[in-house]
Protein backbone atom coordinates (compact mmCIF):
# COMPACT_ATOMS: atom_id res chain seq x y z
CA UNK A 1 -90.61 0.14 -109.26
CA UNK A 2 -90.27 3.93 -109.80
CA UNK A 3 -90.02 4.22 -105.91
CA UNK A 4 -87.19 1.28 -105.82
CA UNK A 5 -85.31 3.18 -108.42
CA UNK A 6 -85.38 6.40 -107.04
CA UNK A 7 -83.54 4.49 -103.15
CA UNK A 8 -81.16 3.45 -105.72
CA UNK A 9 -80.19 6.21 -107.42
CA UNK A 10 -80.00 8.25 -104.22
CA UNK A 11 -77.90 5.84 -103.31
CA UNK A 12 -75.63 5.80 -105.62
CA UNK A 13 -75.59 9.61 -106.01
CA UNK A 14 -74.94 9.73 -101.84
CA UNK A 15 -71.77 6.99 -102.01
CA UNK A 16 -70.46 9.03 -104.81
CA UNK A 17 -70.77 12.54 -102.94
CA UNK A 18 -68.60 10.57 -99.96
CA UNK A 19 -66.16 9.03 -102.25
CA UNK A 20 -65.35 12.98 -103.44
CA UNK A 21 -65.46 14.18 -100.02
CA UNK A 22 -62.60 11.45 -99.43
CA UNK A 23 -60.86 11.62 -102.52
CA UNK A 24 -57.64 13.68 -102.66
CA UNK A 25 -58.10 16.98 -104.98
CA UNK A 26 -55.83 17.62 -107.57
CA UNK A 27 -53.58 20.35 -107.34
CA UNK A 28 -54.60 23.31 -109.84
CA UNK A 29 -51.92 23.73 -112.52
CA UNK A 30 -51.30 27.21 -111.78
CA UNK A 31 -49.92 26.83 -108.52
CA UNK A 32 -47.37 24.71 -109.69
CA UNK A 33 -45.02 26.94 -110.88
CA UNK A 34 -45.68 29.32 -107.53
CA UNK A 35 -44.24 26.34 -105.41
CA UNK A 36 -41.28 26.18 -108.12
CA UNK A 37 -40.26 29.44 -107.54
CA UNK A 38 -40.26 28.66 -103.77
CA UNK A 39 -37.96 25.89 -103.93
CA UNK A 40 -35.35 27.59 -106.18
CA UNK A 41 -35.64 30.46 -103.57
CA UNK A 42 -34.99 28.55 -100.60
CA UNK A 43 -32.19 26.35 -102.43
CA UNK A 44 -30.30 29.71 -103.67
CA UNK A 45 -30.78 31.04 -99.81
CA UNK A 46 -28.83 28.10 -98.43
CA UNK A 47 -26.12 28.28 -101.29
CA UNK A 48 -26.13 32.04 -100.45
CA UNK A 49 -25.67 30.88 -96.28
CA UNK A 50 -22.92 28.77 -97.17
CA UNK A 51 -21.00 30.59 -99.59
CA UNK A 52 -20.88 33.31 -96.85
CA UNK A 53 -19.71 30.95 -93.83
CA UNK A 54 -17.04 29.69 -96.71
CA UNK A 55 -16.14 33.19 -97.02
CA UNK A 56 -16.01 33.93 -92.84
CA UNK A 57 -14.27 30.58 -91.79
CA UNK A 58 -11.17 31.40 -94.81
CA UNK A 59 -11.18 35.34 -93.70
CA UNK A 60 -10.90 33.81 -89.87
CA UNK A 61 -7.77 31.71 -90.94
CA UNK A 62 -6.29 33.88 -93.35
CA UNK A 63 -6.47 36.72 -90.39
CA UNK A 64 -5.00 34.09 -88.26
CA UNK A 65 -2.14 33.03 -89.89
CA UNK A 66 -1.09 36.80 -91.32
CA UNK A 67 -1.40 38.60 -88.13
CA UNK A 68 -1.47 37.65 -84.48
CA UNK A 69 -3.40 38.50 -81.51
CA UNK A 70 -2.20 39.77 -78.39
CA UNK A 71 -1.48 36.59 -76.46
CA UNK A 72 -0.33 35.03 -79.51
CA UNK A 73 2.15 38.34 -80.03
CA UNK A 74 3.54 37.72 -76.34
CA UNK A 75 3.98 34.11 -76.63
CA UNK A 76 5.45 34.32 -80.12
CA UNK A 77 7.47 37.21 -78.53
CA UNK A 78 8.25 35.43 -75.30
CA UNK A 79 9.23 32.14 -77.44
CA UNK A 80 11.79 34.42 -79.87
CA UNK A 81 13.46 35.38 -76.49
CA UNK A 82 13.64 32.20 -74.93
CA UNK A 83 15.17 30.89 -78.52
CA UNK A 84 18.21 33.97 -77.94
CA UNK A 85 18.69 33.06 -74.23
CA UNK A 86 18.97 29.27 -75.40
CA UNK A 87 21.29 29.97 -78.23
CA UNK A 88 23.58 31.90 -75.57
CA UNK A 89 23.58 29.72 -72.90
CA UNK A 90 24.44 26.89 -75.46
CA UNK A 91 27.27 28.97 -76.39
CA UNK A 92 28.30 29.92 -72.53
CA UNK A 93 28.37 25.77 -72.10
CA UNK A 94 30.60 25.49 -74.99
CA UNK A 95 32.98 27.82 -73.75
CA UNK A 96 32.80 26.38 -70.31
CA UNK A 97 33.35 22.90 -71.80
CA UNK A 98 36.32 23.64 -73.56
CA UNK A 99 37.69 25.74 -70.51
CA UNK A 100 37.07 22.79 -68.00
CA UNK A 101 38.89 20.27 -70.43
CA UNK A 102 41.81 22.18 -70.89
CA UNK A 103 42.13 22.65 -67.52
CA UNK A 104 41.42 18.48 -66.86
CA UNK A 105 44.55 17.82 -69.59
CA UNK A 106 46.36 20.29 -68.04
CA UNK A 107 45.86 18.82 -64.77
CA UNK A 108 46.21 15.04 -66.40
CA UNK A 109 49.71 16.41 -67.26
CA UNK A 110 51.00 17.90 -64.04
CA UNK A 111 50.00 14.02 -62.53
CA UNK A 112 52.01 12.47 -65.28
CA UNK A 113 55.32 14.57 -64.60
CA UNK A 114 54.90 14.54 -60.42
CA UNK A 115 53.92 10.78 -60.69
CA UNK A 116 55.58 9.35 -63.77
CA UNK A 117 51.53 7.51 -64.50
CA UNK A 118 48.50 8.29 -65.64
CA UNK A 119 45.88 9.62 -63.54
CA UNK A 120 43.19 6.83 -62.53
CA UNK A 121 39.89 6.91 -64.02
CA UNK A 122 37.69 6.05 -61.57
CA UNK A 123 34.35 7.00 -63.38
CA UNK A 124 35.36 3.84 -65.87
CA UNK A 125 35.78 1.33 -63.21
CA UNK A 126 33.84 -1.86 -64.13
CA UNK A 127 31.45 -0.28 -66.49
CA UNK A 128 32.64 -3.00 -69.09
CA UNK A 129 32.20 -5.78 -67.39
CA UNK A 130 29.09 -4.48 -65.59
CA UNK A 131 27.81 -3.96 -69.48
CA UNK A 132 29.41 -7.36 -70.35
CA UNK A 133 27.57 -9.18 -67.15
CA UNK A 134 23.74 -8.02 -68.82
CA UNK A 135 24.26 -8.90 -72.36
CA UNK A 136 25.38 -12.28 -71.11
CA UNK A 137 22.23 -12.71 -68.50
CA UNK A 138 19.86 -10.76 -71.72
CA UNK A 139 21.39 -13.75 -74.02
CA UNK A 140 19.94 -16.69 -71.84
CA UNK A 141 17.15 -18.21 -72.14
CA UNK A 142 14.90 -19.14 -69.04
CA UNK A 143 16.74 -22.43 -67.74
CA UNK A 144 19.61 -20.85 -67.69
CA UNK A 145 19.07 -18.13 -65.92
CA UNK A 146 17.45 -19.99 -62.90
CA UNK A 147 20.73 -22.04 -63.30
CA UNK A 148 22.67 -18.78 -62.67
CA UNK A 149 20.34 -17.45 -60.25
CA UNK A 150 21.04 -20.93 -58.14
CA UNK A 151 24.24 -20.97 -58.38
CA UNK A 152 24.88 -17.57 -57.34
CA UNK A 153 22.64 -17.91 -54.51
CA UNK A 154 25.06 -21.46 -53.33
CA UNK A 155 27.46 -19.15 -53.79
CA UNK A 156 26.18 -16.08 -51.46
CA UNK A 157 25.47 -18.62 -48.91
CA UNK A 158 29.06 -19.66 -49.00
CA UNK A 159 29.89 -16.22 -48.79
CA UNK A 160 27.77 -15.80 -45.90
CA UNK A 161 28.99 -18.47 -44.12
CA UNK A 162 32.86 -17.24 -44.06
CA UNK A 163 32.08 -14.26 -43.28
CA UNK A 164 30.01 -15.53 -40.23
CA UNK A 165 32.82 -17.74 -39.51
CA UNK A 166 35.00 -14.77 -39.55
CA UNK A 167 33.31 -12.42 -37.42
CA UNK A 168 32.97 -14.59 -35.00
CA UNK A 169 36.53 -15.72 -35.09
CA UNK A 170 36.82 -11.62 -34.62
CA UNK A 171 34.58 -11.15 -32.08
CA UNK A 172 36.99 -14.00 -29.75
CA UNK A 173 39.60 -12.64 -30.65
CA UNK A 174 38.46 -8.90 -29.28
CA UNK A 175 37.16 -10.57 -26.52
CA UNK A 176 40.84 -11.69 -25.76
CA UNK A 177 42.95 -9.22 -26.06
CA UNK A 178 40.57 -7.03 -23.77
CA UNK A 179 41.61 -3.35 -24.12
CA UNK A 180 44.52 -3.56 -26.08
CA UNK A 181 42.20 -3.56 -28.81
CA UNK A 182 43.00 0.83 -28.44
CA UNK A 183 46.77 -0.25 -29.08
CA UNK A 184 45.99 -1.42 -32.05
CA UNK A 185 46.59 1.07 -35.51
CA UNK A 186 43.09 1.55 -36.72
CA UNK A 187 42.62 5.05 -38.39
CA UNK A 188 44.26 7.23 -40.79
CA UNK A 189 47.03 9.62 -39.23
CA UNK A 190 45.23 12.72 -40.99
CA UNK A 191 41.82 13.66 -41.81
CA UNK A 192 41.27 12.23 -45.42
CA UNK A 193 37.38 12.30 -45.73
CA UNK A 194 37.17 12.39 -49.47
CA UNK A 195 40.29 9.43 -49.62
CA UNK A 196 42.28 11.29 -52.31
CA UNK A 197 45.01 12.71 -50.04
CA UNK A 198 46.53 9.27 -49.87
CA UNK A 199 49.52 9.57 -53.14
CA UNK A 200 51.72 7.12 -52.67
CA UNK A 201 51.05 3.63 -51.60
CA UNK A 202 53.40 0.88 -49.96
CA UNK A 203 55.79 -1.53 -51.76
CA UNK A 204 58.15 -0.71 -55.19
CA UNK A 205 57.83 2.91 -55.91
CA UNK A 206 59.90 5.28 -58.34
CA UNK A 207 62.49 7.62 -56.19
CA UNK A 208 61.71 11.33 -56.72
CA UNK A 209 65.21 12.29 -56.86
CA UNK A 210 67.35 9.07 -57.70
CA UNK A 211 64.73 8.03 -60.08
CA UNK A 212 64.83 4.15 -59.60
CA UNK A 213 62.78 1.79 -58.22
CA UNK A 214 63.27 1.61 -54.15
CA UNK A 215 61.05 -0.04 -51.66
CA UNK A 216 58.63 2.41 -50.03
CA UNK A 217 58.01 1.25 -46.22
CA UNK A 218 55.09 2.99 -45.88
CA UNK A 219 52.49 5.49 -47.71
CA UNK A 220 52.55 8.98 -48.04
CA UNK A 221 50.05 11.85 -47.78
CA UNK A 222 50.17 14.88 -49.78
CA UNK A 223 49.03 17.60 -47.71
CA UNK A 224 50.01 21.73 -47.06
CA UNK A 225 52.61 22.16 -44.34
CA UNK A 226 51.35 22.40 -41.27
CA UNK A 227 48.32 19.88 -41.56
CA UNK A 228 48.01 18.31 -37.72
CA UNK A 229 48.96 14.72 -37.73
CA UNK A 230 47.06 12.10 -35.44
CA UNK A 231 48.22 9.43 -33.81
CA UNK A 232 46.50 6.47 -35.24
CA UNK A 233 46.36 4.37 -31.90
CA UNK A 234 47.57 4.40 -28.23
CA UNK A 235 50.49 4.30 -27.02
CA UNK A 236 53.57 5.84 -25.68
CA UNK A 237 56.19 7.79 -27.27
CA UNK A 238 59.57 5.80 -28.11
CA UNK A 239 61.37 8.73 -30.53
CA UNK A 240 60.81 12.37 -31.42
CA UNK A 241 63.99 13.22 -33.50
CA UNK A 242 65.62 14.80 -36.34
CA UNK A 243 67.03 12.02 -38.59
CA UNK A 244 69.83 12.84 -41.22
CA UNK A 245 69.08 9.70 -42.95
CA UNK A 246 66.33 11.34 -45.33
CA UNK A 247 63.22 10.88 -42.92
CA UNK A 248 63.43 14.44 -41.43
CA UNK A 249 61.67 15.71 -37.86
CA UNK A 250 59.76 11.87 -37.01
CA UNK A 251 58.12 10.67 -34.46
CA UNK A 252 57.75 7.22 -33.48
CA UNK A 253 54.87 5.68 -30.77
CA UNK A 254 55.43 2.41 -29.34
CA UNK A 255 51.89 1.04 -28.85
CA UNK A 256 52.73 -1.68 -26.68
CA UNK A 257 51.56 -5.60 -28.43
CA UNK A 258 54.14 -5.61 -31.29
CA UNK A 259 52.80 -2.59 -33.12
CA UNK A 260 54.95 0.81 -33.78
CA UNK A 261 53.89 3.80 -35.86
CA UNK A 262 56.30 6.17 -37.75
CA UNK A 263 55.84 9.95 -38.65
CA UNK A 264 58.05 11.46 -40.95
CA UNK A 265 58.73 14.94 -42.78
CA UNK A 266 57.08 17.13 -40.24
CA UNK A 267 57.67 20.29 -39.34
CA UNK A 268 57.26 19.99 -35.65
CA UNK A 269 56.45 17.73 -32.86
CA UNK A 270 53.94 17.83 -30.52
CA UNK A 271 54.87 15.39 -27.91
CA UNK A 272 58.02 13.95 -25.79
CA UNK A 273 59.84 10.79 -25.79
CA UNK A 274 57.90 9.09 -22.84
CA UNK A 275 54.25 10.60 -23.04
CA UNK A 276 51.22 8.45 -23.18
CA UNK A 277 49.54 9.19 -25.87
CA UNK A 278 45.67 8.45 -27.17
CA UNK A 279 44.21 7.29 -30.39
CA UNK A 280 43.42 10.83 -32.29
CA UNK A 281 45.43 12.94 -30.32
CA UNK A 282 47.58 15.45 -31.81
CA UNK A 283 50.82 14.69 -31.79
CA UNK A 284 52.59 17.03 -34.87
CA UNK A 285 52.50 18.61 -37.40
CA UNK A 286 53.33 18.23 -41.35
CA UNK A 287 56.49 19.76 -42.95
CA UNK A 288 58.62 19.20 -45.77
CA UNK A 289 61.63 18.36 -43.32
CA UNK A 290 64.56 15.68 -44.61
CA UNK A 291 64.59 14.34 -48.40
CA UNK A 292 61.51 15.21 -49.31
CA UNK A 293 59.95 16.45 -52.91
CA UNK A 294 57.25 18.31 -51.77
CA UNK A 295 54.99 19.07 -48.27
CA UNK A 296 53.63 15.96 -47.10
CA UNK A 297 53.31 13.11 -44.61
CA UNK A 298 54.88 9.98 -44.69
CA UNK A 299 53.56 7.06 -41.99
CA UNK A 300 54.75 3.93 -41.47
CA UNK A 301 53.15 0.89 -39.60
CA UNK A 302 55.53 -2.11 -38.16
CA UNK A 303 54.09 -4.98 -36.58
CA UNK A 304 57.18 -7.26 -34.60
CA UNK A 305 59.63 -5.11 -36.17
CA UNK A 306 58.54 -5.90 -40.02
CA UNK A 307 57.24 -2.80 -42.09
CA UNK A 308 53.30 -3.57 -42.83
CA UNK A 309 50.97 -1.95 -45.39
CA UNK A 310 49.28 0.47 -43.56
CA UNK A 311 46.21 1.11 -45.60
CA UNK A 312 45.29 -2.00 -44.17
CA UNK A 313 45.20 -0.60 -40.89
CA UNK A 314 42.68 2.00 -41.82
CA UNK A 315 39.45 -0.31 -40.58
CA UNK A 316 37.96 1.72 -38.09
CA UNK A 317 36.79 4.46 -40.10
CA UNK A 318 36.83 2.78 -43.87
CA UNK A 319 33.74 1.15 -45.18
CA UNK A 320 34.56 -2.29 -47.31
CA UNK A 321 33.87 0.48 -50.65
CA UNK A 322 35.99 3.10 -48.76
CA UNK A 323 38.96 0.30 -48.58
CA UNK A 324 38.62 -0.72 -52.19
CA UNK A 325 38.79 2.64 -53.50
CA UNK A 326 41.74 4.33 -51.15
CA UNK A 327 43.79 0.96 -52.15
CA UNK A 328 42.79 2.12 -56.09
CA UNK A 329 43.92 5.75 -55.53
CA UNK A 330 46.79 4.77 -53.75
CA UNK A 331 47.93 2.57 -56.78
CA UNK A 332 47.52 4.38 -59.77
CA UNK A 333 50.64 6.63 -58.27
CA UNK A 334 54.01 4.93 -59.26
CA UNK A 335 56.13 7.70 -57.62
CA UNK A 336 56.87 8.26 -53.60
CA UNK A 337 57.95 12.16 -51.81
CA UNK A 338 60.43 10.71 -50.27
């Protein structure tokens, strides 16, 4: 029994020598206030670390915004300059504004005493009713505009078709008459690229010197003396004279199939009574010859002896936008030269 007891309490004495090995140890109480210590110190270190970048990062913007560097000084000094040379030019474009509409009314008012109207404003033309045309098509709803859209397009093809019809009526018709197609009046008797030469159109126009309402026969050009004239088709030479009647040095070309041209106010002729004569050749020069207000050119188209508009008679070198515009220029002018 003593034996038995003695395993047992070995036993016991050996589980409770592994149960200590295993067991954690309790810190000793005096190095709790060491590790104390340690944690205030490192806790005051990072206060310490930040307080100091808090201190850098206001010094960095502080520095910033008080002084500059030296690309900031140039570009601050650059953008100052730029600022002065804006400010002047801004001025410069006032000045030049008011100059250039002074000299527009000015201008506005030496067309209203030559030509008794108002100048025409072409940079207006159909703005409104272009602006008129969207908020209409904006204001429809879906249906309606494929409604639109359809019946435009019926329309087009309508368009189409006349003018098909047309040319080919044309086309016959050229194919008839052969070469006296070059006896017909086709171009403008003077070069007139930019269409604002052209001052005085035909039909009802105020006299310049009786100041009433007379029938003008043909249009008129307003161009310096001595401006060559062209003759605007083929033909031969009927007239070169001085007239007393008011038309001055004129020259009239018989082209042949009905059609006669007339050149008034020049200053000299070219050409004889008898000469052949070829679309664009030179055949005089513009004066201020005759009753005439001022240097210019005044032609005349006649087609079986009856005075014609001749700006229709301009096809050859006029564009369908060309045509619409000369035939605007020419009638915002109420007053003839002649």
């Amino acid at each position: 029994m003593s034996a038995k007891s003695d395993i047992k309490r070995k036993s016991n004495v050996a589980r409770q020598h592994e149960g200590d090995l295993f067991r954690p140890r309790k810190r000793p109480r005096r190095d709790r206030p060491r590790f104390r210590r340690f944690r205030r110190g490192v806790l005051r270190g990072l206060v310490h670390l930040l307080a100091w970048v808090a201190v850098a990062v206001s010094y960095y913007v502080v520095f910033s915004l008080t002084f500059d560097t030296g690309p900031e000084l140039r570009l601050r000094r650059s953008t100052i300059r730029l600022a002065r040379e804006y400010e002047q030019l801004s001025e410069q474009y006032d000045s030049l504004m008011l100059v250039l509409d002074n000299v527009s009314e000015r201008d506005r008012n030496v067309f209203r005493v030559l030509f008794e109207s108002d100048p025409y404003d072409f940079e207006g033309i159909g703005q409104d009713e272009t602006w008129r045309s969207y908020e209409r098509l904006t204001a429809m709803d879906n249906r309606a505009l494929a409604a639109e859209f359809l019946s435009r397009s019926d329309d087009y093809a309508a368009a189409v078709a006349h003018l098909d019809d047309i040319y080919s009526r044309v086309q016959q018709r050229i194919a008839e008459t052969g070469g006296g197609v070059d006896r017909i009046p086709s171009i403008q008797p003077i070069v007139n690229n930019d269409l604002t030469l052209l001052t005085a159109s035909y039909g009802l126009r105020i006299h310049p010197f009786f100041r009433t309402l007379r029938p003008h026969g043909g249009v008129d050009y307003t161009v310096p003396e001595g401006t060559p004239v062209f003759a605007t088709a083929d033909g031969t030479v009927r007239d070169v004279s001085m007239r007393s009647t008011g038309s001055g040095r004129t020259v009239v070309i018989d082209h042949g199939n009905g059609y006669q041209t007339t050149y008034s106010h020049l200053s000299r002729a070219g050409v004889r009574v008898g000469q052949s004569v070829r679309r664009g050749d030179i055949i005089a020069r513009t004066g201020n010859s005759g009753l005439s207000l001022a240097p210019h050119l005044h032609y005349e188209v006649r087609h079986d002896g009856m005075r014609v508009d001749p700006i229709h008679y301009f096809f050859m070198e006029l564009t369908p936008s060309d045509y619409q515009r000369i035939v605007r220029i020419a009638g915002s002018g109420m007053q003839s030269f002649d």
